[in-house]
Structure formats: C-alpha cells, structure tokens
C-alpha atoms as a PDB file:
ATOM      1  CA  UNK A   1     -42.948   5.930   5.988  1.00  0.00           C
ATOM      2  CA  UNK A   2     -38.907   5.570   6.269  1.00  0.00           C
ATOM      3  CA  UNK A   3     -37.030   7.743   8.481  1.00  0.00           C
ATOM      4  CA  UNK A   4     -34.279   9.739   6.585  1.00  0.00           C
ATOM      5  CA  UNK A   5     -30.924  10.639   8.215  1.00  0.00           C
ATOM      6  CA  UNK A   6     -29.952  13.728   7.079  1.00  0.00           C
ATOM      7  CA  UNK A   7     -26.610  13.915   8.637  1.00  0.00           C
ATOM      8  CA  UNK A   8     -25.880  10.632   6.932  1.00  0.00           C
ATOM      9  CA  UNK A   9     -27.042  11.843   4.002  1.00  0.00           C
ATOM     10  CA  UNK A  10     -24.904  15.124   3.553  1.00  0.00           C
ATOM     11  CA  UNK A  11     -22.178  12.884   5.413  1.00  0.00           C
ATOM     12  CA  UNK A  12     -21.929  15.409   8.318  1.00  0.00           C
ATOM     13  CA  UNK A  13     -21.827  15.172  12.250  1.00  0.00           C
ATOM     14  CA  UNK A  14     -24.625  15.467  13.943  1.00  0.00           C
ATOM     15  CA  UNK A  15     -22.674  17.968  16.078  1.00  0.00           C
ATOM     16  CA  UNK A  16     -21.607  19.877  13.111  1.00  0.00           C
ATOM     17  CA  UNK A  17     -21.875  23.892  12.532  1.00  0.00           C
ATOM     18  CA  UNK A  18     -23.943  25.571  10.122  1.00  0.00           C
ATOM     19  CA  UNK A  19     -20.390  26.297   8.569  1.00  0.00           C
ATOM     20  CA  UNK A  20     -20.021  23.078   8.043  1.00  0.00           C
ATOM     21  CA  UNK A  21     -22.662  21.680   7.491  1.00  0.00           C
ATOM     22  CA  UNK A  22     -23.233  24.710   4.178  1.00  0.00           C
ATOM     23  CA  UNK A  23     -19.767  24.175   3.115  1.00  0.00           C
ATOM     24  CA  UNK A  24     -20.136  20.377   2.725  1.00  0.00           C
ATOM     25  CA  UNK A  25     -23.406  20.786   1.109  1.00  0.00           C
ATOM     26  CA  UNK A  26     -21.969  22.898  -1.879  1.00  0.00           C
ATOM     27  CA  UNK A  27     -19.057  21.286  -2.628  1.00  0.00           C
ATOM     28  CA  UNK A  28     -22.226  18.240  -3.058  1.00  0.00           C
ATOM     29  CA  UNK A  29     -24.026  20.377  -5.141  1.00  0.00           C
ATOM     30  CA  UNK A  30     -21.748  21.124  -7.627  1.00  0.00           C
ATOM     31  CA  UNK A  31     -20.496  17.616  -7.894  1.00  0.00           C
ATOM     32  CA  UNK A  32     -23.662  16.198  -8.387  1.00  0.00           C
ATOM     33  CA  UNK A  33     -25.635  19.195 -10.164  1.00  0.00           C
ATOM     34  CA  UNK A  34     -27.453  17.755 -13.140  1.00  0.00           C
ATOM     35  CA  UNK A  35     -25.659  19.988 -15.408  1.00  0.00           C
ATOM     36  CA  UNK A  36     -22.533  18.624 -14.665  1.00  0.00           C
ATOM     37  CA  UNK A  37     -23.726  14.755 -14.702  1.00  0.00           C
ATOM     38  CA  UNK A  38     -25.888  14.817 -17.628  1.00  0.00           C
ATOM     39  CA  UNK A  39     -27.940  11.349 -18.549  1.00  0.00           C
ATOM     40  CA  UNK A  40     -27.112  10.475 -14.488  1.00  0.00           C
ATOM     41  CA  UNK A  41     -29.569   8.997 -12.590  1.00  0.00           C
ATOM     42  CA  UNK A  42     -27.892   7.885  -9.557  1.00  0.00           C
ATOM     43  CA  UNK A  43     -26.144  11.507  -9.573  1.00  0.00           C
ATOM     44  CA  UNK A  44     -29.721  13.417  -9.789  1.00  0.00           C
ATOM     45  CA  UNK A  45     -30.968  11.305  -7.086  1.00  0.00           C
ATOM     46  CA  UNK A  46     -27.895  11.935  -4.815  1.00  0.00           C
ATOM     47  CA  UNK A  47     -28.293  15.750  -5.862  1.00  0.00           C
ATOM     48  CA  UNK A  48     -32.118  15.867  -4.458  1.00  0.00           C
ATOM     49  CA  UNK A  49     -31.326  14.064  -1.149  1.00  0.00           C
ATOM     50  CA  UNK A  50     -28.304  16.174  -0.629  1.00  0.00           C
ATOM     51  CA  UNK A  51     -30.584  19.346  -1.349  1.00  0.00           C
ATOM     52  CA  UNK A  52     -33.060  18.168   0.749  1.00  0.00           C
ATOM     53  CA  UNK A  53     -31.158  17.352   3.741  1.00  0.00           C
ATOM     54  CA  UNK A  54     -29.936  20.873   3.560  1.00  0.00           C
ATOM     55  CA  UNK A  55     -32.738  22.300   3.285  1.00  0.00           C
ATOM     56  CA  UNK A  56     -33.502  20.970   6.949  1.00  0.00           C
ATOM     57  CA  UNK A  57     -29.939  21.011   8.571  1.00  0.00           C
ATOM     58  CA  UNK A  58     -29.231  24.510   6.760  1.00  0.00           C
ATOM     59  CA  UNK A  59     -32.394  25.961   9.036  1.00  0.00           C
ATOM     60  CA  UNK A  60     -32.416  26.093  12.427  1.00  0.00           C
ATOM     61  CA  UNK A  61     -35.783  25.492  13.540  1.00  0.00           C
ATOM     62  CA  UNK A  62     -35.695  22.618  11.207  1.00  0.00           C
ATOM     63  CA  UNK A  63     -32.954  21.768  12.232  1.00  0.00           C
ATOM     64  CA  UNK A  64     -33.918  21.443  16.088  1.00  0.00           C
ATOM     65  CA  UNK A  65     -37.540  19.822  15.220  1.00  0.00           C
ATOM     66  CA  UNK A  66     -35.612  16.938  13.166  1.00  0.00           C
ATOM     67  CA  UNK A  67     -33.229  16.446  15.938  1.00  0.00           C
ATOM     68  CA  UNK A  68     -35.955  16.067  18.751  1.00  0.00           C
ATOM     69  CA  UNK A  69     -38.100  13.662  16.214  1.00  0.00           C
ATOM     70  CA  UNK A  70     -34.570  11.701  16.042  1.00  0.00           C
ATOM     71  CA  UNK A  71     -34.460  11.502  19.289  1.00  0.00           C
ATOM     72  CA  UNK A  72     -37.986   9.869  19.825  1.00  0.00           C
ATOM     73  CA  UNK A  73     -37.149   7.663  16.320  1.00  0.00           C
ATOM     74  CA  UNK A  74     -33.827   6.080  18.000  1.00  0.00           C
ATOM     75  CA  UNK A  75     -35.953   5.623  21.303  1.00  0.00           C
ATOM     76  CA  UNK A  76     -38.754   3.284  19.563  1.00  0.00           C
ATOM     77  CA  UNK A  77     -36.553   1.887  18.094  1.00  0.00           C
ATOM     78  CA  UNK A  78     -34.208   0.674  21.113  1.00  0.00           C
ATOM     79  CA  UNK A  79     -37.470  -0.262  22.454  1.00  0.00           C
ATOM     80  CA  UNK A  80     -38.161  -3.204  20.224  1.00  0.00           C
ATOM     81  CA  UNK A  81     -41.192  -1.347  18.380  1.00  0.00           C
ATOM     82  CA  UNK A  82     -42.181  -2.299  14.997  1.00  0.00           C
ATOM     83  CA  UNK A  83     -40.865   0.814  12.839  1.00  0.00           C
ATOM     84  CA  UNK A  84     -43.973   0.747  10.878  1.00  0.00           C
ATOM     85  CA  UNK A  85     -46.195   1.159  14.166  1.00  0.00           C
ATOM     86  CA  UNK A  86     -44.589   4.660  14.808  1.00  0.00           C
ATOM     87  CA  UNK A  87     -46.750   6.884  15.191  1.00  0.00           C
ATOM     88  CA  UNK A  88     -46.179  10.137  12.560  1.00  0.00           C
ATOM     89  CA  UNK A  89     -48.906  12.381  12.782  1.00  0.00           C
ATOM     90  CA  UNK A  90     -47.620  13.652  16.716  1.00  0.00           C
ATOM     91  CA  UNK A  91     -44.812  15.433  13.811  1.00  0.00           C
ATOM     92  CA  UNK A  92     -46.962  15.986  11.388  1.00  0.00           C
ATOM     93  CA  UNK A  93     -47.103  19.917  10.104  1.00  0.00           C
ATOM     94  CA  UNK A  94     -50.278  20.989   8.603  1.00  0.00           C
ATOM     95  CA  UNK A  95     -49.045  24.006   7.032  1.00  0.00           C
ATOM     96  CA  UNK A  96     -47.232  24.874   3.768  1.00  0.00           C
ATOM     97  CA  UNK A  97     -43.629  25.902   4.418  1.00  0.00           C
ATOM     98  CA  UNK A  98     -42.237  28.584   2.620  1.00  0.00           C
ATOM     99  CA  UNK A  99     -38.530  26.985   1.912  1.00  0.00           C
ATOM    100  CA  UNK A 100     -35.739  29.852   0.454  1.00  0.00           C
ATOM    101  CA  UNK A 101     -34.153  27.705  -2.257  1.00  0.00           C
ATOM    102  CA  UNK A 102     -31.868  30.998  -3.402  1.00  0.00           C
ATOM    103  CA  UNK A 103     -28.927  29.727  -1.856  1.00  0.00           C
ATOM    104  CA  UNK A 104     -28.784  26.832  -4.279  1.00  0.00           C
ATOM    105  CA  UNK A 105     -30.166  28.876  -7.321  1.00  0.00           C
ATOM    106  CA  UNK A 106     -27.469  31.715  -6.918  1.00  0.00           C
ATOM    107  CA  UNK A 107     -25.049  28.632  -6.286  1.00  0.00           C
ATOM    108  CA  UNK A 108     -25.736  26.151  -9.218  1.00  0.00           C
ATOM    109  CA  UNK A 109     -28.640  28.150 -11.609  1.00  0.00           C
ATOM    110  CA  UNK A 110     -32.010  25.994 -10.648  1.00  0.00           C
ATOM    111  CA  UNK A 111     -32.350  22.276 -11.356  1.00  0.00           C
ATOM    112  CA  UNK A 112     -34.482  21.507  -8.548  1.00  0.00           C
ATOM    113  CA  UNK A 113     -36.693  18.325  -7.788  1.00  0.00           C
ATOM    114  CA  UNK A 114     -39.573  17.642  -5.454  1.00  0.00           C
ATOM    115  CA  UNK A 115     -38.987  16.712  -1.947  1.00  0.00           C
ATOM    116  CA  UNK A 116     -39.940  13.354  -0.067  1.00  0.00           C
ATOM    117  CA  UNK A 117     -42.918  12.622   1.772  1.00  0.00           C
ATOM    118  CA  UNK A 118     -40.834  12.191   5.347  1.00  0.00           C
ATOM    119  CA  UNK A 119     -39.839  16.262   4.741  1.00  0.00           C
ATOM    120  CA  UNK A 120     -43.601  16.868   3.048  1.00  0.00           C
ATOM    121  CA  UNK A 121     -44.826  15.108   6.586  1.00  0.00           C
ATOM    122  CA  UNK A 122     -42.793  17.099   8.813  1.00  0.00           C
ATOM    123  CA  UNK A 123     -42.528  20.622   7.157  1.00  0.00           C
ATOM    124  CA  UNK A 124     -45.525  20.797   5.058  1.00  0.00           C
ATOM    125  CA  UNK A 125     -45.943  21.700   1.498  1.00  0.00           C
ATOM    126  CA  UNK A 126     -42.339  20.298   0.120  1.00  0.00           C
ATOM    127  CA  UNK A 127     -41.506  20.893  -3.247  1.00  0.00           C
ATOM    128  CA  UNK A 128     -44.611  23.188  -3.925  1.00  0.00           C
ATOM    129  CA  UNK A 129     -43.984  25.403  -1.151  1.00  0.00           C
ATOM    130  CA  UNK A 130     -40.090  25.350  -2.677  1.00  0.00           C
ATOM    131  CA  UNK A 131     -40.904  26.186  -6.064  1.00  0.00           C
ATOM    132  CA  UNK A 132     -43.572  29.460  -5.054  1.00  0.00           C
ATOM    133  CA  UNK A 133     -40.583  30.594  -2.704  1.00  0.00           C
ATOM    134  CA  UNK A 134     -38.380  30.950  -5.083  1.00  0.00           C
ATOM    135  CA  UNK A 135     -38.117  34.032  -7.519  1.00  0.00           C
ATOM    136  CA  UNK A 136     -38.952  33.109 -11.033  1.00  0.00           C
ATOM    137  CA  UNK A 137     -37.740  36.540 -12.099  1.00  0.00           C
ATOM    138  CA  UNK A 138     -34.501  37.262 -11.148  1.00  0.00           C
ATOM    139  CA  UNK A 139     -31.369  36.031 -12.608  1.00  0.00           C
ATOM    140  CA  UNK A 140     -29.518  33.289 -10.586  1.00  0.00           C
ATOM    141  CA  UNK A 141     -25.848  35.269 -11.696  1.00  0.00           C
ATOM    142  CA  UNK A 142     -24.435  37.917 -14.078  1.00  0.00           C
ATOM    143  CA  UNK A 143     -23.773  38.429 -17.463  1.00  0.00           C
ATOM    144  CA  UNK A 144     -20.723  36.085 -18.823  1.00  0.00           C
ATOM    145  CA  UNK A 145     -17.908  38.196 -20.324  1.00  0.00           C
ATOM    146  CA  UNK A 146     -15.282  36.595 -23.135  1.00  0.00           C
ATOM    147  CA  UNK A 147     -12.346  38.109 -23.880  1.00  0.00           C
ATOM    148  CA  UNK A 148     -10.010  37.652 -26.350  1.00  0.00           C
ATOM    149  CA  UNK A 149      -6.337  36.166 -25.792  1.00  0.00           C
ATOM    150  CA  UNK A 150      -3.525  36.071 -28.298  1.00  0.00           C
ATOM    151  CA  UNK A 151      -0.726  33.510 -27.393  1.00  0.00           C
ATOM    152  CA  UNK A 152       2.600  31.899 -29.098  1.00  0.00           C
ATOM    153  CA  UNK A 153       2.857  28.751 -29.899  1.00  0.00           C
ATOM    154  CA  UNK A 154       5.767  28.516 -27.408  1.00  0.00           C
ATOM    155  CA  UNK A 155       3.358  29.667 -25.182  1.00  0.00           C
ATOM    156  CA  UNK A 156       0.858  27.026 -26.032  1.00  0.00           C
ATOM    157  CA  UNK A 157       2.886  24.109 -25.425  1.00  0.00           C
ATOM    158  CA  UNK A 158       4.441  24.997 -22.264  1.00  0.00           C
ATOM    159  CA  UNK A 159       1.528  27.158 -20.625  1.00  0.00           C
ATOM    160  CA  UNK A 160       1.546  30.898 -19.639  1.00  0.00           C
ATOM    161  CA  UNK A 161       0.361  33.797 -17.228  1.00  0.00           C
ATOM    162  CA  UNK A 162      -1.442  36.713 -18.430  1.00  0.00           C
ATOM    163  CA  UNK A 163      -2.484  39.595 -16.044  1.00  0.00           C
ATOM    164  CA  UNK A 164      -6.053  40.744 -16.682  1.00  0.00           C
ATOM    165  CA  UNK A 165      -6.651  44.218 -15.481  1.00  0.00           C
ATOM    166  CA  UNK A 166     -10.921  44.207 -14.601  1.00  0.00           C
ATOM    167  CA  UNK A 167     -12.537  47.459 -12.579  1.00  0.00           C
ATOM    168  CA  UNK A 168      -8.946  48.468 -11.725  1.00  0.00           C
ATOM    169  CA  UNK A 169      -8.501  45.552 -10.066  1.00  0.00           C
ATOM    170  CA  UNK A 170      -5.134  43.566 -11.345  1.00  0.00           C
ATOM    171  CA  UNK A 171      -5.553  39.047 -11.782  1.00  0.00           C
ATOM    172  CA  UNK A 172      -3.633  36.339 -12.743  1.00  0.00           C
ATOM    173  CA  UNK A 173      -4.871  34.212 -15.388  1.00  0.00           C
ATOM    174  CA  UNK A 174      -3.499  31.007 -16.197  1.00  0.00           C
ATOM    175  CA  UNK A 175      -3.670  29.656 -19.838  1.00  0.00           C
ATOM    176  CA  UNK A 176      -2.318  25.730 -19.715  1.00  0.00           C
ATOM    177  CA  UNK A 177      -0.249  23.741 -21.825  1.00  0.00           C
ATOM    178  CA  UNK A 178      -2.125  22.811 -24.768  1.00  0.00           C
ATOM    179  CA  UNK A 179      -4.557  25.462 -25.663  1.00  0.00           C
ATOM    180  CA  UNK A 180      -5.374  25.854 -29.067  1.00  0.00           C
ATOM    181  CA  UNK A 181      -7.058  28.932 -31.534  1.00  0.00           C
ATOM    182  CA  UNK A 182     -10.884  28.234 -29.934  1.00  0.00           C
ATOM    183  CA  UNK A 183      -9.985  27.240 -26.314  1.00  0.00           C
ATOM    184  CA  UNK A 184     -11.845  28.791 -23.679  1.00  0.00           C
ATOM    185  CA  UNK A 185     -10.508  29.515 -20.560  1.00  0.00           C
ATOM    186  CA  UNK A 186     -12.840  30.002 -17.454  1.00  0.00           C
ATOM    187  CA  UNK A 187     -12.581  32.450 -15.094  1.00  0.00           C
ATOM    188  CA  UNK A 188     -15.195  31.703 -12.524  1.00  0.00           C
ATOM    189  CA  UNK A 189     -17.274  34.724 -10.598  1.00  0.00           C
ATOM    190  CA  UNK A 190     -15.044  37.140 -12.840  1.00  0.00           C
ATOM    191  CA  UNK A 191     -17.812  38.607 -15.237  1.00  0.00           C
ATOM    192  CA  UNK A 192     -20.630  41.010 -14.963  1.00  0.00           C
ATOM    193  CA  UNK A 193     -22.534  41.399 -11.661  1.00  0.00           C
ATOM    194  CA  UNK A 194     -26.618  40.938 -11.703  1.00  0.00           C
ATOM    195  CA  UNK A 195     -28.690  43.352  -9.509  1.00  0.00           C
ATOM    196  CA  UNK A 196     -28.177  41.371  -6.679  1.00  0.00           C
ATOM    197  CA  UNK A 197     -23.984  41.833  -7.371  1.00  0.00           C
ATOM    198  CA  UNK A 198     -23.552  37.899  -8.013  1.00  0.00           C
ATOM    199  CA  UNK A 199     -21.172  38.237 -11.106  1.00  0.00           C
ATOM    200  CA  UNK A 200     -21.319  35.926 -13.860  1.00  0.00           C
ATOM    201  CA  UNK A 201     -17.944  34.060 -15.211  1.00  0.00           C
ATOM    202  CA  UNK A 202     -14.874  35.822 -17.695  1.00  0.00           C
ATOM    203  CA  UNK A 203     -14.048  33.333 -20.184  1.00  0.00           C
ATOM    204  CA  UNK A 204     -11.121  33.687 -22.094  1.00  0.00           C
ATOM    205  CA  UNK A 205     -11.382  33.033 -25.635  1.00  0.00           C
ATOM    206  CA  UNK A 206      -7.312  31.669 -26.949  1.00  0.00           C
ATOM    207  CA  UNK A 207      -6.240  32.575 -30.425  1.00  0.00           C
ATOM    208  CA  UNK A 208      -2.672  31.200 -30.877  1.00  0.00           C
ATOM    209  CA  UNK A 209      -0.376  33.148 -33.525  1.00  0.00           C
ATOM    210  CA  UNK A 210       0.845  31.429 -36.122  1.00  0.00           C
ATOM    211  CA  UNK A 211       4.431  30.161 -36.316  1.00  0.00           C
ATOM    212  CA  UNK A 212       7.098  31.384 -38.766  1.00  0.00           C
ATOM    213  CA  UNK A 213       8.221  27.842 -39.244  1.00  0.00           C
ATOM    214  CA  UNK A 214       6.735  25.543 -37.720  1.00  0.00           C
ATOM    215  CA  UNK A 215       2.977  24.514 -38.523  1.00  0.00           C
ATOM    216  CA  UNK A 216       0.591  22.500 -35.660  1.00  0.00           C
ATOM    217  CA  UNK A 217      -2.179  20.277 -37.155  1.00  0.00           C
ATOM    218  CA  UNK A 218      -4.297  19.242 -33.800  1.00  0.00           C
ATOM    219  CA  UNK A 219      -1.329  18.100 -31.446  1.00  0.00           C
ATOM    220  CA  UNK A 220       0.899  17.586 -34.263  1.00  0.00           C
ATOM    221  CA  UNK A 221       3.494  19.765 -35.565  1.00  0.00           C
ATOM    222  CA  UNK A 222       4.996  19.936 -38.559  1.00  0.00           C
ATOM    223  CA  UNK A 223       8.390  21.656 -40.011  1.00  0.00           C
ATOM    224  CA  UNK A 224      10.820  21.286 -43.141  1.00  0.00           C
ATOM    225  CA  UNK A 225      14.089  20.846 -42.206  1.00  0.00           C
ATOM    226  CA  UNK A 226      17.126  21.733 -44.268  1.00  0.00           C
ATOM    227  CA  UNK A 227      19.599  18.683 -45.432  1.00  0.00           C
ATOM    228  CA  UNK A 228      22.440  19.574 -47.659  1.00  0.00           C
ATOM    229  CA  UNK A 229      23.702  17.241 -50.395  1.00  0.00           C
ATOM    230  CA  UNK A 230      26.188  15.634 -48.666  1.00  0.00           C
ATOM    231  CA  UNK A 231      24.564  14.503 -45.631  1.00  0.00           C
ATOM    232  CA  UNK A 232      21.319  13.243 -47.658  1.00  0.00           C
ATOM    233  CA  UNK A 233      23.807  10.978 -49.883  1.00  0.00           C
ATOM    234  CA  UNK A 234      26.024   9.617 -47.163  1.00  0.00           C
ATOM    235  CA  UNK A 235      24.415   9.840 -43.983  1.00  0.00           C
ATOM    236  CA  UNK A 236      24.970  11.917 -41.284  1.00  0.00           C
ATOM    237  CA  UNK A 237      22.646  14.245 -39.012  1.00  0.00           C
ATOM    238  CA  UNK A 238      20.861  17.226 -39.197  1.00  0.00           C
ATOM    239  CA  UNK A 239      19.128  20.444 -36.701  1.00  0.00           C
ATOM    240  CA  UNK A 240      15.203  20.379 -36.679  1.00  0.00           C
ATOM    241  CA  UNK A 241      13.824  23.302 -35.056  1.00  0.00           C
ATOM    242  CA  UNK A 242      10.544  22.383 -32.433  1.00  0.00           C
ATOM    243  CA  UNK A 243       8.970  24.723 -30.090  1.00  0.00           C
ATOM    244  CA  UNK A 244      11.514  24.022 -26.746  1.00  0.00           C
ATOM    245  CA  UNK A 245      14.974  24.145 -29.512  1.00  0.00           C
ATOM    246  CA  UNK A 246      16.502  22.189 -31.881  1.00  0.00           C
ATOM    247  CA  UNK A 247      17.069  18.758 -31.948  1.00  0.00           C
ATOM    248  CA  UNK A 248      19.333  16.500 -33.844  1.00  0.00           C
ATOM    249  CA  UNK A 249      18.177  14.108 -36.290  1.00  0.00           C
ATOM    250  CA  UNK A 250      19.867  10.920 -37.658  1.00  0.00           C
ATOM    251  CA  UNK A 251      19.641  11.113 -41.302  1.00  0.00           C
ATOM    252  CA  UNK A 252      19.925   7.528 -43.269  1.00  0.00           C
ATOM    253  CA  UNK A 253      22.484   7.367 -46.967  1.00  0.00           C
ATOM    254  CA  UNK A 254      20.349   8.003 -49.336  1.00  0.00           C
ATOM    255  CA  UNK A 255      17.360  10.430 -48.114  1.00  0.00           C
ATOM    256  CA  UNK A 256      15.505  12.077 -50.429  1.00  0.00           C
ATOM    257  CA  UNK A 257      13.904  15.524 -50.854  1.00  0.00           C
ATOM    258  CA  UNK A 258      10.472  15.549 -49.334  1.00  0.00           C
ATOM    259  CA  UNK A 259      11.157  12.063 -46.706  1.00  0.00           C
ATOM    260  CA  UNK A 260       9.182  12.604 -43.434  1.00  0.00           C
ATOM    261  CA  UNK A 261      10.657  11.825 -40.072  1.00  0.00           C
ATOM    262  CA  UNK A 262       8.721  11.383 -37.355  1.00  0.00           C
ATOM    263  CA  UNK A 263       9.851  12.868 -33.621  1.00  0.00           C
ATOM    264  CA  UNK A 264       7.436  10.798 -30.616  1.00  0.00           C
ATOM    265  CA  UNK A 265       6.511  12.828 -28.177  1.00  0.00           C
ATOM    266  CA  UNK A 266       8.012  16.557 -29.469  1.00  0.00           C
ATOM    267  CA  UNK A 267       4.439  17.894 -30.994  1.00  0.00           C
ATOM    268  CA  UNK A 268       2.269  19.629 -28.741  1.00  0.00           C
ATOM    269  CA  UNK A 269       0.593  18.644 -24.917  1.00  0.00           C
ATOM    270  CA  UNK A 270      -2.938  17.182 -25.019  1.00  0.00           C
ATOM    271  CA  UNK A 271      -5.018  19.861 -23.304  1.00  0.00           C
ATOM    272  CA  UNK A 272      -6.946  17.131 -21.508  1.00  0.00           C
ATOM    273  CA  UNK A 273      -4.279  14.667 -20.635  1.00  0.00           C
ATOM    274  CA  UNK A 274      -1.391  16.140 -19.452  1.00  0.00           C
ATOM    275  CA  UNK A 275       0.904  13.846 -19.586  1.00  0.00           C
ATOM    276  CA  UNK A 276       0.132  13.056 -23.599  1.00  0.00           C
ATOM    277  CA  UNK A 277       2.158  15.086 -26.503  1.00  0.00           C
ATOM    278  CA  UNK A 278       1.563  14.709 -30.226  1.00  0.00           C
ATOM    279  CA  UNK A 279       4.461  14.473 -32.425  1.00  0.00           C
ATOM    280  CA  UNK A 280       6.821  16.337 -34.201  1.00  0.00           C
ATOM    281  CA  UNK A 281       7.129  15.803 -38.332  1.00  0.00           C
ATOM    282  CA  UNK A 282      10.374  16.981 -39.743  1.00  0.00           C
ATOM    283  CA  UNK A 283       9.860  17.286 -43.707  1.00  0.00           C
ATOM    284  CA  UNK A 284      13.760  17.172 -45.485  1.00  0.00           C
ATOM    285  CA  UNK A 285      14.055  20.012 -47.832  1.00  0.00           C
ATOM    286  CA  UNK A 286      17.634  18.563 -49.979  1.00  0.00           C
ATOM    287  CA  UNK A 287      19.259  21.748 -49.859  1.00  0.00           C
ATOM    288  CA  UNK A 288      21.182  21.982 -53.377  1.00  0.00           C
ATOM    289  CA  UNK A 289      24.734  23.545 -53.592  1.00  0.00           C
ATOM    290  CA  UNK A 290      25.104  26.533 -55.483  1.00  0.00           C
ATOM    291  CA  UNK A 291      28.495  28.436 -56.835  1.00  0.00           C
ATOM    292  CA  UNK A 292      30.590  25.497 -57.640  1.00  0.00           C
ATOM    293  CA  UNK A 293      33.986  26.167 -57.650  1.00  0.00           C
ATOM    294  CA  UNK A 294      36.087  24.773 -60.851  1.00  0.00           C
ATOM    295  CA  UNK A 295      37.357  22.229 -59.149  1.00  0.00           C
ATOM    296  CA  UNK A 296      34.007  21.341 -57.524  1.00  0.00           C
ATOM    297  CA  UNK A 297      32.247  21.209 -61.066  1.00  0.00           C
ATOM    298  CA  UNK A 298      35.142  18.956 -62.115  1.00  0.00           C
ATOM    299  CA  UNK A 299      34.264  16.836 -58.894  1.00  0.00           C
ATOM    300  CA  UNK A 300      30.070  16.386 -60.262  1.00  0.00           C
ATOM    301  CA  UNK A 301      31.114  16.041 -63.766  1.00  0.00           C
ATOM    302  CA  UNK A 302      33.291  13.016 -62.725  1.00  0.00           C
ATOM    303  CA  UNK A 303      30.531  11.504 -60.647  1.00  0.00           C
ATOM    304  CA  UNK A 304      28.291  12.014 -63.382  1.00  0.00           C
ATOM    305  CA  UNK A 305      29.988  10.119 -65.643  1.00  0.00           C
ATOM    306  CA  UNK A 306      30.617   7.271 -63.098  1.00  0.00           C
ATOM    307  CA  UNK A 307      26.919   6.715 -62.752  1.00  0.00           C
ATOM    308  CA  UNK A 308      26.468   6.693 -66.224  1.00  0.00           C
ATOM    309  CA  UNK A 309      29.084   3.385 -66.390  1.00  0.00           C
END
C-alpha cells in the first residue's frame, strides 16, 4: 500500500493551523468541485484527494495518529527498508469511523467520492462510514431568491450600482458592463436561510429598458442618423448619437438614404470579455428640405433642368 502525504496533497505545512489548513482546503474545493469542472477527470480526482486529506488534517486525533505513523514511515524509510516490507497492520483501525462530511456539504452541496484504502487502513470504514454520517435529509443551503432589475442602456454599457435593501439590512450590488435583458447577477449567501440559517444565493435577474433611439442587437447597436441634402450630395460630416455622446461621422459625395456606416468598437462591452465591444451602425436617414423659399425653388428648378441636359 502507498503512503499518502496529506500536507502535500492540500499543499500545506506540516506545521500549519487548523485555520489554515480549512481555509486552504475550501478555496480547493470550490475550484475543483465537480460542478464547476464538469466532464473533468483530473479535476474530480484532485477534488477527492483534497477532501480526503482534509478529512484527516481537519481532525485532530487524525491528525496526530497520521503524524506519528509519518514519523515511523520517514524512519523505515531512512533506514534502507523496502517500502513494501512495512509493516501496516501495527496502524491498522478495526473500527468504522464515523467521518462529519457537513462541512463540505454546507460548503459545495454533496459530490462526494469514496476514500482510499491508506485512509480505509488507518481510520476504518472510509467512504461508507462518510456517507451514513452524513444527513441525507437536510438541505445543504437555503432557498435561492431572484429579483428583478431594470437598467438603461447607458447603464448597461458602462456598468452600475444598485443598493438592495434585504431584512433592513442596506447592500451594494454591482451590475457590470455588458448585461443584457436575461442576465443574472449572483449574489452569493444573500437568499433565504435553511433551518440550520445557511442562506441560499440572491440572483438578480437584468431587464434593460429600451432606448428611445438607439436599438442593441446582441453587442451591436444600431441608430438612424439624420443627413440633410446638402451634406449627402457633396460631402461633409454628420452627429451620430451612441450611448457615451455623439460622434462625428465622415459622410462621402453622394450618400444615399438608407447607406449603413459602421463605427468599430462603439456598440456595446462583451459581458465575458471585457476588453471586447460590438459595434455601432449608423443608418443615414436623407433629411429632405422643406419650405423653399422663391429663390430656393428657382435654385432646384435650375438643377433640374441641368441634369436633364
């Protein structure tokens, strides 16, 4: 059988605290919890050696037993003894050890796996002991809670604060850049408490109100832009509204109504990649001029009949 170094395992010193040695552990846990490496072997493997570990360092007693049996280990070993000539059974723990797995349930929601035969061999009973310890019953955490969010589209592309009042108590909750009608927003350990007062998480479900002008398709936006006449005949530039002002756009001779211009980079942020926008689309509307003056009529009517030449 192969000795198993805990402390190497969870990456601790062997001098470490139980402070420590539990707040190294979780941040583990949640890294490598099944649930959050789906399909991952190597993860679910590193998950039940982590867990295991714990369970041993995380106990005292167990704690203190493993230490004197790595004592003895590193003296046969310094000795020159064949490792597989050690002799086990002086360890060896015929009962079936009750092991509290709540910590990790209340932590993570279940997920558990069976332990080795070096912890079976020392402790007795492993997994099966694990699984009858723990309490089919009772919920690992509370209820979720979703609550709705309304949010401008200003709002969406550069981010925004919204203070949550829950129980009386007052929170900030921060909505980022990006968020779309759908997005969810998690507010972890905010929701309702179980029995045992472990609350569950608030999630914040984002509508985003709709624009009086400008339209988003995904992180593109869209918006028709007035040209007059002149401009759209001989060139010139024109104001297109987007969400952080207006910009100015060069406008070729001879635009038409209806020409699309695209703007790189002036849609909305990519809620996953942060440094990613969508673009902006600025539709021409040909804006026509209306109350001609005499002399302005007398103007068309001669251009008119140039273009007929």
């Amino acid at each position: 059988m192969e000795y198993k170094d805990y402390y190497q395992i969870l990456g601790v010193d062997r001098k470490a605290s139980e402070a420590a040695i539990k707040r190294t552990y979780r941040k583990l846990a949640r890294e490598l919890h099944p649930d959050v490496n789906p399909g991952d072997e190597a993860a679910e493997s590193r998950f039940k050696d982590i867990n295991e570990a714990y369970q041993v360092l995380g106990d005292p007693e167990k704690r203190l037993k493993y230490d004197r049996l790595g004592s003895s280990w590193n003296r046969w070993q310094k000795a020159g003894h064949d490792p597989g000539g050690y002799d086990w059974s002086q360890w060896h723990s015929p009962g079936r050890t009750q092991v509290d797995l709540s910590d990790l349930d209340d932590l993570l929601g279940g997920g558990m796996g069976g332990f080795s035969s070096f912890f079976d061999t020392l402790f007795g009973g492993g997994a099966a002991g694990a699984r009858r310890a723990r309490p089919q019953s009772r919920p690992t955490r509370g209820r979720d809670i979703e609550q709705p969010i309304e949010i401008s589209l200003e709002e969406a592309h550069s981010g925004t604060m919204r203070i949550l009042d829950r129980d009386g108590a007052r929170m900030q909750a921060k909505i980022p850049p990006g968020a779309s009608t759908g997005t969810r927003v998690r507010l972890a350990g905010q929701g309702a408490p179980n029995a045992a007062g472990v609350p569950g998480d608030l999630y914040l479900k984002i509508s985003v109100k709709p624009h009086p002008r400008i339209h988003r398709k995904g992180d593109d936006l869209h918006v028709e832009t007035p040209v007059d006449l002149f401009t759209a005949i001989l060139g010139g530039e024109a104001s297109v509204e987007t969400v952080e002002g207006t910009v100015q756009l060069k406008i070729p001779a001879g635009t038409q109504s209806g020409q699309v211009f695209r703007l790189r980079g002036k849609g909305m942020p990519n809620l996953r990649q942060k440094a990613s926008f969508g673009d902006l689309y600025a539709k021409v509307l040909l804006q026509i001029p209306q109350e001609l003056s005499d002399k302005e009529k007398e103007l068309f009517q001669e251009l008119a009949a140039l273009r007929k030449r």
